[in-house]
Protein backbone atom coordinates (compact mmCIF):
# COMPACT_ATOMS: atom_id res chain seq x y z
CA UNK A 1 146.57 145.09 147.88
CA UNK A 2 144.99 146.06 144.77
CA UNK A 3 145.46 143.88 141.63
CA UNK A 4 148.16 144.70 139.14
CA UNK A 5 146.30 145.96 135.91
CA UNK A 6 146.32 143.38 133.28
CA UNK A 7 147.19 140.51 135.27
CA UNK A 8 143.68 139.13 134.67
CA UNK A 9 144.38 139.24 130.67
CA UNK A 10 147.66 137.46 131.57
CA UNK A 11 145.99 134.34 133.49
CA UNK A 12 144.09 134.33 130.72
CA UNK A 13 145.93 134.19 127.89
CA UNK A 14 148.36 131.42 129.68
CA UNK A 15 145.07 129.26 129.99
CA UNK A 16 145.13 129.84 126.39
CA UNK A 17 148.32 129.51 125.35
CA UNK A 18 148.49 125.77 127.60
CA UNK A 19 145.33 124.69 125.38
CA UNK A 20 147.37 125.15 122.27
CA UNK A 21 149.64 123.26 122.95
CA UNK A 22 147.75 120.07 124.25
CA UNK A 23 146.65 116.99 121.42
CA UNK A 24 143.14 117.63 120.63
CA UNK A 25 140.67 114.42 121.77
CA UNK A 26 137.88 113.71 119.57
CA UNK A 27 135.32 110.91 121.04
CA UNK A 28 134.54 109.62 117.48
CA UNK A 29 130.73 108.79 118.58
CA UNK A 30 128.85 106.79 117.53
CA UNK A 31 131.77 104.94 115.56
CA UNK A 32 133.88 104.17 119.04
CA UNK A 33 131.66 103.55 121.91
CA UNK A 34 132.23 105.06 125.04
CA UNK A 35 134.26 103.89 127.63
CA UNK A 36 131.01 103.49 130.78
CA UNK A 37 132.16 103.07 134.60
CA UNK A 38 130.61 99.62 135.60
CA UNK A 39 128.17 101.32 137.93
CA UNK A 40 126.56 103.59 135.13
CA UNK A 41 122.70 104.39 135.20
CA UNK A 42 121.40 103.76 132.08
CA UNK A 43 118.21 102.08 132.37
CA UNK A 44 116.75 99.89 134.64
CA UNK A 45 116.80 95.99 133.34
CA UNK A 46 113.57 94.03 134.58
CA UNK A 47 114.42 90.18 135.38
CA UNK A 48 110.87 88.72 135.30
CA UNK A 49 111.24 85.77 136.94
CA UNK A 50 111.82 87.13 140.21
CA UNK A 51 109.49 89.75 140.23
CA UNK A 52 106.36 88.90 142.68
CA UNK A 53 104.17 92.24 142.20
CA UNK A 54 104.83 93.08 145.55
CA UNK A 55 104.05 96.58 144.18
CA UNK A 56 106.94 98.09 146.52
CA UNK A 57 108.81 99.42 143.49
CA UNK A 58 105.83 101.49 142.22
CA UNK A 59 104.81 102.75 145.25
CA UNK A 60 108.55 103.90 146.30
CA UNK A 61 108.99 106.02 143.79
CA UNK A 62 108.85 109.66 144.03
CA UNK A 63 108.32 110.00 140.27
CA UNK A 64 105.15 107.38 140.14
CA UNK A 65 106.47 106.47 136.85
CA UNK A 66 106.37 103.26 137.27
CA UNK A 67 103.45 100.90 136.44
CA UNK A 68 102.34 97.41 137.55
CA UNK A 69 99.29 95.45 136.23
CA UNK A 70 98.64 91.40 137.48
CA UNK A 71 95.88 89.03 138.44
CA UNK A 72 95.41 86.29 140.80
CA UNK A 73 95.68 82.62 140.00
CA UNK A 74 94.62 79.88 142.12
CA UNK A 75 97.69 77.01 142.40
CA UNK A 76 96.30 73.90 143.09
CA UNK A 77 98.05 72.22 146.41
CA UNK A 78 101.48 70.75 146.19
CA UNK A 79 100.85 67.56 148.23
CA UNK A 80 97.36 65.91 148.75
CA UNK A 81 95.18 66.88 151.41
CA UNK A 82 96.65 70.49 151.06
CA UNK A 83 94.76 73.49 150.87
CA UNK A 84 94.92 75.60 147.00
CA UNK A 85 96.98 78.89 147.55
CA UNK A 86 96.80 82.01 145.41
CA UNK A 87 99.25 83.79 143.48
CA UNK A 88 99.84 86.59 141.56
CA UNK A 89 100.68 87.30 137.93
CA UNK A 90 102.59 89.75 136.33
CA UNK A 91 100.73 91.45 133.30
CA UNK A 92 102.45 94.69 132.50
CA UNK A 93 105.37 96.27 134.10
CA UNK A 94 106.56 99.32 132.42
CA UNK A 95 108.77 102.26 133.13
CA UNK A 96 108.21 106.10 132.18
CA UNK A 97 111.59 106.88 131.37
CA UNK A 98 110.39 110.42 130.40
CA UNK A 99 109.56 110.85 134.17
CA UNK A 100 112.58 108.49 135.61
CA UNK A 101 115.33 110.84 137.46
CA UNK A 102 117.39 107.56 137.36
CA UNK A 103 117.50 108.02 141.53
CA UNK A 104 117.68 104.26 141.92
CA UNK A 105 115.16 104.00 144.67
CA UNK A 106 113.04 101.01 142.66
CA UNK A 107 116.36 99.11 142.61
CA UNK A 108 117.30 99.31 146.33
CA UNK A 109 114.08 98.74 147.35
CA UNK A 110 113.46 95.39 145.59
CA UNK A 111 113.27 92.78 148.28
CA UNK A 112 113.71 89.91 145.66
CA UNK A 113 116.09 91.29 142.77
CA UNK A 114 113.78 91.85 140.17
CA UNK A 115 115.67 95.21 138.95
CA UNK A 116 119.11 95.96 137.93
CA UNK A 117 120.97 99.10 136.55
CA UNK A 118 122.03 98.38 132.90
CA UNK A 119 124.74 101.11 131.04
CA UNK A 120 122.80 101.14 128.24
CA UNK A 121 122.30 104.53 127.15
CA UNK A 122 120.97 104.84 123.75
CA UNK A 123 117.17 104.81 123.49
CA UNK A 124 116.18 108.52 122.46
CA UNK A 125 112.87 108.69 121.01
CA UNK A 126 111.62 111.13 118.17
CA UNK A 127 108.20 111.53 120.37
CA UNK A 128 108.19 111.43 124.22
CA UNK A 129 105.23 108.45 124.20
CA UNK A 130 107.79 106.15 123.01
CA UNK A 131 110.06 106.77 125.95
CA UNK A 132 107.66 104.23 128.15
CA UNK A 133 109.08 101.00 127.65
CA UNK A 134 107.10 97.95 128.15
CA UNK A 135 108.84 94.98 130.49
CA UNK A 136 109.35 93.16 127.01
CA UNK A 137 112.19 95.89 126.53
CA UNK A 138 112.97 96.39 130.03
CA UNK A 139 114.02 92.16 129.88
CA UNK A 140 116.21 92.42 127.21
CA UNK A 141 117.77 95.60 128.53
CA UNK A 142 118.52 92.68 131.27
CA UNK A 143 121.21 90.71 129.26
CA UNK A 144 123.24 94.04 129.10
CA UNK A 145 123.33 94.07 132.86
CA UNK A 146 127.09 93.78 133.52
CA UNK A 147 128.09 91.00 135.98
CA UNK A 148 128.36 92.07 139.43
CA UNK A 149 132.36 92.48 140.91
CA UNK A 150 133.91 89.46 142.30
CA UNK A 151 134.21 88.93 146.80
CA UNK A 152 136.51 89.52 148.59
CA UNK A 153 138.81 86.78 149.23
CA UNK A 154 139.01 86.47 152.70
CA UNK A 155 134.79 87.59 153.04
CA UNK A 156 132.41 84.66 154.33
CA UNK A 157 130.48 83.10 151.54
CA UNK A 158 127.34 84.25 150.94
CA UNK A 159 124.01 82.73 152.45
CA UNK A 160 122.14 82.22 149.49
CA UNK A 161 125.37 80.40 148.50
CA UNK A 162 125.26 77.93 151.37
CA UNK A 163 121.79 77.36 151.43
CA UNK A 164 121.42 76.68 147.53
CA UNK A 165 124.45 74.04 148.45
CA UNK A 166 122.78 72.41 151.07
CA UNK A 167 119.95 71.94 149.11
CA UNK A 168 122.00 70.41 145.76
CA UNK A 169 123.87 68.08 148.56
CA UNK A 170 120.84 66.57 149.63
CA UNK A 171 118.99 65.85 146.56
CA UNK A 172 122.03 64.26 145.34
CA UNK A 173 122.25 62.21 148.15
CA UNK A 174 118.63 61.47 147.87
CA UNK A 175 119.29 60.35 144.20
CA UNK A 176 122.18 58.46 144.85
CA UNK A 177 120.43 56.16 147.61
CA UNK A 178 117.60 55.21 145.45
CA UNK A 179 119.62 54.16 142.95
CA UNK A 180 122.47 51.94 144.78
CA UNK A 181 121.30 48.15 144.28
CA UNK A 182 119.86 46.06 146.93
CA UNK A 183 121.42 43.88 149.20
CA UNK A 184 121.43 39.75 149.04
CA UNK A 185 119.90 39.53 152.04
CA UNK A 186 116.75 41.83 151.14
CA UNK A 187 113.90 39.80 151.44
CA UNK A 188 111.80 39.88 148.15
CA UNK A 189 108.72 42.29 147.60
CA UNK A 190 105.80 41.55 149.33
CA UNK A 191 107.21 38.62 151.32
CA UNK A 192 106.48 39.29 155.17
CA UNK A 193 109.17 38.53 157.87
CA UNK A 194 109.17 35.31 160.10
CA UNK A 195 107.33 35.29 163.09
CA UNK A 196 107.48 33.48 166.26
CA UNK A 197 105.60 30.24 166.41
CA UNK A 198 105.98 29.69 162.31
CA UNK A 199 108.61 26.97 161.03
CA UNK A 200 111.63 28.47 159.38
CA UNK A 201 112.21 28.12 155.79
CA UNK A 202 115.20 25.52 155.93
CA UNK A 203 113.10 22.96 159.05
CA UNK A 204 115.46 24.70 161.28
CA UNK A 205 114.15 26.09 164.82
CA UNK A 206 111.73 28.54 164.95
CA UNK A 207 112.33 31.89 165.54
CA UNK A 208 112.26 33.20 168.72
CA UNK A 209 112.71 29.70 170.05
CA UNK A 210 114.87 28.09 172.22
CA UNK A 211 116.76 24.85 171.16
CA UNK A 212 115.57 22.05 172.82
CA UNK A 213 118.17 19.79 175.31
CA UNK A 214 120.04 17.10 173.43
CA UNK A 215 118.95 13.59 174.44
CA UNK A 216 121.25 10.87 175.31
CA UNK A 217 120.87 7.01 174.19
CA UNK A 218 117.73 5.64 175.90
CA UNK A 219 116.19 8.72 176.82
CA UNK A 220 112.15 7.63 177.10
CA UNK A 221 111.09 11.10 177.19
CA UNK A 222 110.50 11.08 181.02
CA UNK A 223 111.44 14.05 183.80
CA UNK A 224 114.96 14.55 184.07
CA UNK A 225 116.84 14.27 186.87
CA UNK A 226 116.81 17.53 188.88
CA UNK A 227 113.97 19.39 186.98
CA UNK A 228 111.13 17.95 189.03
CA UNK A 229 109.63 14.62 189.83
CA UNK A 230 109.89 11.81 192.75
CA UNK A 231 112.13 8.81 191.76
């Protein structure tokens, strides 16, 4: 069936006339900020402290926009008789956001959450040099990182969870035992314990000892009856 003539010009002109009559919205940028999901991509936020220069990041990404400088340090053992161990430091981290396609493959990959997606949006540069930002900037870019949606009620609590409480129970019960006073009957520092054979403190038997038979009136000292001897 062939269209009616005109009815193209009608469709249109009812788009038009619907328009009309609809409020006008104005975003009244940059006065009002934007309204931003809570999963936006806006730049990536560097937490420092976690980052280990495993190099992973860098050498995920398809863009190779992302570069890592660090040396070695020698850390001396943590208990004597140990052996020194070797670690690295971070010197530069810095992203190429010129290059970034914002595909979030440095994030994901991250074995120790060193990078997080911030909704920060408004860094445009006058010259394209200036859009590679140093970790300086990528760190505070970190503080705008929003926080991270609550569990489910009924989920299982995290491991990291447990284990972190595990660890806080037992140095607080390490604490509190080295602080609870000591008992009356503690002997005193560097006094060593009664052995057999030695007198007792108070001229009482000696350890380990066994008390010897009571004697009657007129007991000479001699064999008694039944334990050997010929009367």
């Amino acid at each position: 069936m062939s269209p009616i003539p005109g009815s193209g010009l009608a469709k249109g002109l009812a788009v038009t006339l619907r328009t009309m009559t609809k409020k006008t919205v104005t975003a009244q940028y940059p006065d009002v900020q934007p309204h931003l999901p809570p999963r936006s991509r806006g730049v990536i936020g560097l937490f420092e402290e976690n980052c280990t220069v495993c190099m992973l990041c860098a050498r995920e990404c398809p863009d190779w926009c992302i570069y890592i400088d660090s040396h070695k340090e020698t850390v001396p053992p943590a208990a004597p008789g140990g052996r020194e161990r070797s670690r690295n430091v971070l010197d530069r981290f810095a992203i190429d956001f010129s290059l970034c396609m914002y595909c979030g493959i440095c994030i994901e990959v991250c074995p120790f959450d060193a990078l997080f997606w911030s909704p920060e949006f408004e860094y445009a540069e006058t010259d394209i040099r200036d859009l590679t930002h140093e970790r300086d900037k990528l760190r505070e870019w970190m503080w705008t990182v929003p926080a991270p949606p609550a569990l489910d009620p009924g989920a299982e609590e995290p491991k990291e969870l447990g284990a972190a409480r595990k660890t806080a129970d037992k140095l607080a019960a390490a604490q509190a035992a080295g602080s609870a006073p000591q008992a009356e009957s503690t002997p005193p520092v560097g006094s060593e314990p009664p052995t057999a054979g030695s007198p007792a403190p108070d001229g009482g038997p000696k350890p380990g000892s066994s008390p010897a038979p009571d004697s009657g009136p007129g007991d000479t000292g001699g064999p008694v009856s039944g334990q050997g001897g010929q009367g």
